[in-house]
Protein backbone atom coordinates (compact mmCIF):
# COMPACT_ATOMS: atom_id res chain seq x y z
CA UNK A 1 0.00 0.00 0.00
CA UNK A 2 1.06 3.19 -1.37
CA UNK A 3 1.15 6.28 0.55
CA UNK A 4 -1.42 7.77 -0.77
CA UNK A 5 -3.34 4.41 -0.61
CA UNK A 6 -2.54 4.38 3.09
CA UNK A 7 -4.08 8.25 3.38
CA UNK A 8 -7.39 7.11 1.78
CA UNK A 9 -7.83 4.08 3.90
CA UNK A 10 -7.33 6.22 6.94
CA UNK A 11 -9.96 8.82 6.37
CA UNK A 12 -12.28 6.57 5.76
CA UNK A 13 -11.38 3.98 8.57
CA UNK A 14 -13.27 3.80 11.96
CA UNK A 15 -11.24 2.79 14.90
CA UNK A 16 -11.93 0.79 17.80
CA UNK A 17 -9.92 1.15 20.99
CA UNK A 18 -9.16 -2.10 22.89
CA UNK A 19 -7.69 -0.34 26.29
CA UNK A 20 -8.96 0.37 29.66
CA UNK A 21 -8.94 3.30 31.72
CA UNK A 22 -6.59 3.76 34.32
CA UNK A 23 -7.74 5.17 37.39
CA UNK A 24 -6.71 5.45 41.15
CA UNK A 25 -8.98 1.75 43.26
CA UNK A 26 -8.99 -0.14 40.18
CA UNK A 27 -8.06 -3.96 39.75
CA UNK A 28 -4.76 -5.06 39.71
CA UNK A 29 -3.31 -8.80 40.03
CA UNK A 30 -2.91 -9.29 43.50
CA UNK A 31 0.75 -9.83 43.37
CA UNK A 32 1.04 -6.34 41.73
CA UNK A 33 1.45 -2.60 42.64
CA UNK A 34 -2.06 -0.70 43.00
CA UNK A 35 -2.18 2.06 40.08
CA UNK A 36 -0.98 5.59 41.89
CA UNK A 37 -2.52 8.85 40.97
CA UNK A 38 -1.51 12.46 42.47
CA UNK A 39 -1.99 16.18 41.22
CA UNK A 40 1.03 17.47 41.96
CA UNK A 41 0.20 20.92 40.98
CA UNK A 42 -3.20 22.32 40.50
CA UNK A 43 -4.62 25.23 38.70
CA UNK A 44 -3.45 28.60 41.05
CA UNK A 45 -0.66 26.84 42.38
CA UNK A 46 2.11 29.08 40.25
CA UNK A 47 -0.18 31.79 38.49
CA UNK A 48 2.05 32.94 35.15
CA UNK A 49 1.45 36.29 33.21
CA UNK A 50 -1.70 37.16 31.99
CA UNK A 51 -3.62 34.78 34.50
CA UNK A 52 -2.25 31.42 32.89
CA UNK A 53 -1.59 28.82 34.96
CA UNK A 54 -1.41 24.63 34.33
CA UNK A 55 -1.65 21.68 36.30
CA UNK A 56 0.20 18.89 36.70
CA UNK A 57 -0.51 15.15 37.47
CA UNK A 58 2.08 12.08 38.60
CA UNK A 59 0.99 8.59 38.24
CA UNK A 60 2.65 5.43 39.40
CA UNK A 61 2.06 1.73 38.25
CA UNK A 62 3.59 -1.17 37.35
CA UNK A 63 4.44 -2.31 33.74
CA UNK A 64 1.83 -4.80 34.09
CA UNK A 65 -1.44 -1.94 34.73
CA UNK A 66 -4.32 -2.19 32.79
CA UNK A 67 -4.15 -3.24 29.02
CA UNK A 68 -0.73 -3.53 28.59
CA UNK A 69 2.37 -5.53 26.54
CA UNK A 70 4.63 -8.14 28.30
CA UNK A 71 8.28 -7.77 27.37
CA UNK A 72 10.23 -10.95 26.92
CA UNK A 73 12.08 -10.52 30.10
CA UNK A 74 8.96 -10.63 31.83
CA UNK A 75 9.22 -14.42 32.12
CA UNK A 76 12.17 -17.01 32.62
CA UNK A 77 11.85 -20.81 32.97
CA UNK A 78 14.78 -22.50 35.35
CA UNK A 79 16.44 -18.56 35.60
CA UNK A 80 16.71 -18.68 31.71
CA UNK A 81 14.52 -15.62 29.39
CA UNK A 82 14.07 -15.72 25.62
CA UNK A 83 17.11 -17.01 23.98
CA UNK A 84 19.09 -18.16 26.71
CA UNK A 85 19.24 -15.52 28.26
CA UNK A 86 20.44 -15.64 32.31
CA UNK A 87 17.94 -13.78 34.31
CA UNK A 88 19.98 -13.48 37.55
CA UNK A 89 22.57 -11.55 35.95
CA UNK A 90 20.29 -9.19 33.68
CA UNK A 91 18.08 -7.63 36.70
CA UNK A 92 18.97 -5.20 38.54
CA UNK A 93 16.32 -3.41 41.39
CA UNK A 94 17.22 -0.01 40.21
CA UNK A 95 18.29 -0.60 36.11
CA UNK A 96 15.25 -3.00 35.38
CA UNK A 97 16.36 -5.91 32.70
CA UNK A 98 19.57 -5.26 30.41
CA UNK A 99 18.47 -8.20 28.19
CA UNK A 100 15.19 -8.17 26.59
CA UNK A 101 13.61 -4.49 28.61
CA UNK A 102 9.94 -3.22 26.84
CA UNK A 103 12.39 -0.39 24.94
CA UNK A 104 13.74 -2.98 22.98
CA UNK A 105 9.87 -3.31 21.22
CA UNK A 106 9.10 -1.95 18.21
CA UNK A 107 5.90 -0.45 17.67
CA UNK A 108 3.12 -3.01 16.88
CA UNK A 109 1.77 -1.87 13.11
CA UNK A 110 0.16 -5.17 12.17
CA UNK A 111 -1.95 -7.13 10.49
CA UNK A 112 -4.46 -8.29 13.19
CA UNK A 113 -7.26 -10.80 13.46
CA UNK A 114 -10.18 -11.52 16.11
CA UNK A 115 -11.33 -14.94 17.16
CA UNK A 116 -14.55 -14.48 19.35
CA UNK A 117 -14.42 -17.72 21.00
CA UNK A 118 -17.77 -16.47 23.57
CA UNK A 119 -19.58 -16.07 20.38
CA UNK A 120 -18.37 -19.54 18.72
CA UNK A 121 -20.03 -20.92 21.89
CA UNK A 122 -23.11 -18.95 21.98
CA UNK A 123 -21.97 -17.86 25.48
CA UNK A 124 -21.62 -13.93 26.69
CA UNK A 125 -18.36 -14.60 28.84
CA UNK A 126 -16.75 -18.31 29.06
CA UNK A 127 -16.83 -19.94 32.56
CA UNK A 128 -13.54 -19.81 34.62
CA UNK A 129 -11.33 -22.86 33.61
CA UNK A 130 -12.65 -23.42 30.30
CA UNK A 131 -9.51 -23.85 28.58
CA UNK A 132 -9.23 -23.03 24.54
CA UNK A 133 -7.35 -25.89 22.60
CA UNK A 134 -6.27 -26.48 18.78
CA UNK A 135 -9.28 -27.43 17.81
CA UNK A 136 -11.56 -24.97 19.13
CA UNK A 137 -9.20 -22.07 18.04
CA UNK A 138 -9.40 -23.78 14.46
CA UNK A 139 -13.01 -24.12 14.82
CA UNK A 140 -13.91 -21.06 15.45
CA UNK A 141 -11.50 -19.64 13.20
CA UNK A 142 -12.64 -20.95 10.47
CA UNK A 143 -16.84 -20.18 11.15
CA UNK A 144 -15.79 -16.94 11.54
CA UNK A 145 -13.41 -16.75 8.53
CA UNK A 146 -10.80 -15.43 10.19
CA UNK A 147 -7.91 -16.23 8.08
CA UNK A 148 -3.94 -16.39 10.24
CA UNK A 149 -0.80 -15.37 8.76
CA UNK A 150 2.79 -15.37 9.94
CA UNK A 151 3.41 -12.05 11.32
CA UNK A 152 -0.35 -11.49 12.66
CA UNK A 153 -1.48 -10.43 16.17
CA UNK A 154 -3.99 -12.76 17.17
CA UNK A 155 -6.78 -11.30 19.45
CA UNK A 156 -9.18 -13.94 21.51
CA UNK A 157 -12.50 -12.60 22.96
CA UNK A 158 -13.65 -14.90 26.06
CA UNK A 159 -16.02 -12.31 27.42
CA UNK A 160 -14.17 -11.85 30.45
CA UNK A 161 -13.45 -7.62 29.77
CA UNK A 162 -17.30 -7.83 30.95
CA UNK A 163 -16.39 -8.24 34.68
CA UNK A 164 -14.16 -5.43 34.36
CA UNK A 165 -13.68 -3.01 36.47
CA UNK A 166 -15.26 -5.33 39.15
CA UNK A 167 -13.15 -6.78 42.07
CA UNK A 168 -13.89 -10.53 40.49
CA UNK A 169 -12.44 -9.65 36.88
CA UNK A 170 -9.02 -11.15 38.73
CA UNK A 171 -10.62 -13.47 41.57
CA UNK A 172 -12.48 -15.55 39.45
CA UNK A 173 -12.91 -18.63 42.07
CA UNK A 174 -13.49 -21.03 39.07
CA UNK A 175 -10.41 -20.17 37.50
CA UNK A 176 -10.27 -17.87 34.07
CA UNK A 177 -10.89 -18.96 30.85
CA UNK A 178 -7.73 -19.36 28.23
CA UNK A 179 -5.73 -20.93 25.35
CA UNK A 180 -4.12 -24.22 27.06
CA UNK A 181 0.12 -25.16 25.98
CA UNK A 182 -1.25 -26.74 23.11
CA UNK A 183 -3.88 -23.78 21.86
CA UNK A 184 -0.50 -21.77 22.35
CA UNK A 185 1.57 -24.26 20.48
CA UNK A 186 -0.65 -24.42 17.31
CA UNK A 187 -1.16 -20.45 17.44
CA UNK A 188 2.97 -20.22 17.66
CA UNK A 189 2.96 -22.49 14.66
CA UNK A 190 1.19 -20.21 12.36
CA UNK A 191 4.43 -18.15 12.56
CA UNK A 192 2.06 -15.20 14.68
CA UNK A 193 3.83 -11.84 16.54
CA UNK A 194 1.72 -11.52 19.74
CA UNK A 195 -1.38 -13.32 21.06
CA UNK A 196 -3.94 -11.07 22.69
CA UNK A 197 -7.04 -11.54 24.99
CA UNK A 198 -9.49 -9.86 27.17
CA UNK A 199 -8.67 -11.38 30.38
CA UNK A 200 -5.03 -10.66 32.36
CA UNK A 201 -3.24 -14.12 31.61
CA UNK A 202 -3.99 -14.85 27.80
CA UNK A 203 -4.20 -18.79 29.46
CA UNK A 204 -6.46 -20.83 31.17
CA UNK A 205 -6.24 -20.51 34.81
CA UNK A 206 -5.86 -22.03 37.40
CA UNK A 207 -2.29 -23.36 36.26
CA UNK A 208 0.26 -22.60 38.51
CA UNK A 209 3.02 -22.80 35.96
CA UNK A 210 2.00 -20.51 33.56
CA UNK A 211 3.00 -22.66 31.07
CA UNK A 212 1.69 -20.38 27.82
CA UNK A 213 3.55 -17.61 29.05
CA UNK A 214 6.64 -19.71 29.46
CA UNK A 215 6.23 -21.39 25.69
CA UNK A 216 5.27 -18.03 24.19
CA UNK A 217 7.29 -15.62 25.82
CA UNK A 218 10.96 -17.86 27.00
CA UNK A 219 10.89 -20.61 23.94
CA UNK A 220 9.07 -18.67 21.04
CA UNK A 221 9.80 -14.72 21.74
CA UNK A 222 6.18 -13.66 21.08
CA UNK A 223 5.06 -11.10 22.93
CA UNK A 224 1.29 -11.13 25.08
CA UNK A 225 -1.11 -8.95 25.41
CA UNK A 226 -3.63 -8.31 27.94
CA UNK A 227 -6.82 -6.73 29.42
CA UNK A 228 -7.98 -5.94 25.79
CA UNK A 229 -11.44 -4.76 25.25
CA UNK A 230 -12.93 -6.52 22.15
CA UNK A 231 -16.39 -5.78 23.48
CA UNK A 232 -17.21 -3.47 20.58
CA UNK A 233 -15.22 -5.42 18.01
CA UNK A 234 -17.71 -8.43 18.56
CA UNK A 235 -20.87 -6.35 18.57
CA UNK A 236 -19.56 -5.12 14.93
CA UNK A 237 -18.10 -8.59 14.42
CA UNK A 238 -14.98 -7.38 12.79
CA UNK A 239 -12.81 -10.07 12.19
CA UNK A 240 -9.81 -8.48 10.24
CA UNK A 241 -8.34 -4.90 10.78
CA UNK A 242 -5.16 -2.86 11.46
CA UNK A 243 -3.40 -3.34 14.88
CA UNK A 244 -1.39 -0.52 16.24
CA UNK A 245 -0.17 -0.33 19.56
CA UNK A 246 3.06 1.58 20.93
CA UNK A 247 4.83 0.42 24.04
CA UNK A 248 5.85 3.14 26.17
CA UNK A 249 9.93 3.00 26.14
CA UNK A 250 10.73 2.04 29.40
CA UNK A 251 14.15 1.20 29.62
CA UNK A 252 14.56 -2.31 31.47
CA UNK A 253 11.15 -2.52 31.68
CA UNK A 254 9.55 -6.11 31.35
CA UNK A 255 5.85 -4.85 30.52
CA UNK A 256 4.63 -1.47 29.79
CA UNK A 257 0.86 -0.53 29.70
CA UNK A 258 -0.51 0.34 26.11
CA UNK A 259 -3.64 1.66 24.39
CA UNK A 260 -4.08 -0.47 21.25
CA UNK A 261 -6.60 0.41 18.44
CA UNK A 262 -8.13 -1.79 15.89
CA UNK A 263 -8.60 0.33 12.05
CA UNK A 264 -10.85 -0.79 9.35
């Protein structure tokens, strides 16, 4: 596509944006930092000539807040990241990750595709546990005609953005619904850049290894994200579109929160 090509497609696109808000009391994983929010300087703090005056906010979150992009350093398996990589001797407390930080990511400008696995089983959210394998990703791929290529970001609607901002959207007692290793295996296969869901942990929960993380992130280098909101995307049911989504360049960082639209 031409440049001019590009120009027309954009002016007559419509765009649908997949993030959440951020806001100070809303859910974070447990294990996680609580998202910060302070104005630092308000309106009449420092009045300028002429009246003018400005205000100023500071927030503070992890990489991990909201709808956001896992680096690769964001998971090892036996103290070893993507590429054999040692772990232990690439973090620092203060410098972040040397090896694999969210600054190393280029921006995501993509060919991207949606498989609405709620709607493929007639369901408005999928039940904790219910755990996404080959053959229901192929499934529903294909009643959907949703066509994957290599280099694609893959986006898979469970429903679960629907208990958001509520406290349950990350204590689900019955687990969350998810790809399973071998869902991740056969979407790794189609040669894809990132896998992308509505819930916080692309995979099926509970699984106390996180193994999709470890096959996607340590042994394949594709990168996850999370918290999407395909709500409107499925209403529409768009299928196909353009992805673009710009981690923030945090140097050393091993996630960094994002706010990814879908063009067509």
């Amino acid at each position: 596509m031409n440049l001019e090509e590009l120009c027309s497609f954009v002016r007559g696109s419509k765009v649908f944006d997949l993030g959440v808000e951020l806001f100070p009391g809303m859910p974070h994983v447990p294990l996680h930092g609580p998202f910060g929010y302070s104005m630092i300087r308000e309106h009449g703090d420092f009045m300028m000539a002429e009246g003018a005056c400005s205000a100023v906010d500071a927030i503070f979150c992890t990489g991990h807040t909201g709808t956001h992009i896992d680096a690769l350093s964001h998971y090892s398996k036996d103290m070893k990241m993507h590429g054999g990589v040692d772990a232990a001797s690439a973090q620092s407390k203060t410098g972040g990750m040397s090896a694999h930080g969210i600054e190393s990511v280029a921006p995501f400008v993509r060919r991207g595709v949606m498989i609405d696995m709620a709607a493929h089983f007639k369901k408005e959210v999928l039940e904790g546990g219910h755990a996404l394998g080959p053959e229901d990703l192929q499934a529903a791929a294909g009643a959907q005609g949703v066509r994957i290529e290599e280099g694609d970001v893959v986006l898979l609607r469970t429903g679960h953005i629907q208990h958001w901002p509520g406290p349950n959207y990350y204590r689900q007692k019955s687990g969350i619904p998810g790809i399973d290793l071998e869902g991740a295996r056969w979407l790794s296969g189609q040669g894809v850049c990132m896998v992308g869901s509505d819930t916080y942990c692309v995979e099926v929960k509970p699984d106390t290894g996180s193994p999709v993380h470890v096959h996607m992130l340590v042994e394949k280098g594709i990168h996850l994200l999370e918290v999407a909101n395909l709500e409107e995307m499925s209403r529409s049911k768009i299928h196909e579109f353009l992805f673009v989504a710009l981690p923030l360049k945090i140097r050393g960082g091993t996630g960094s929160p994002v706010r990814p639209v879908a063009i067509v």
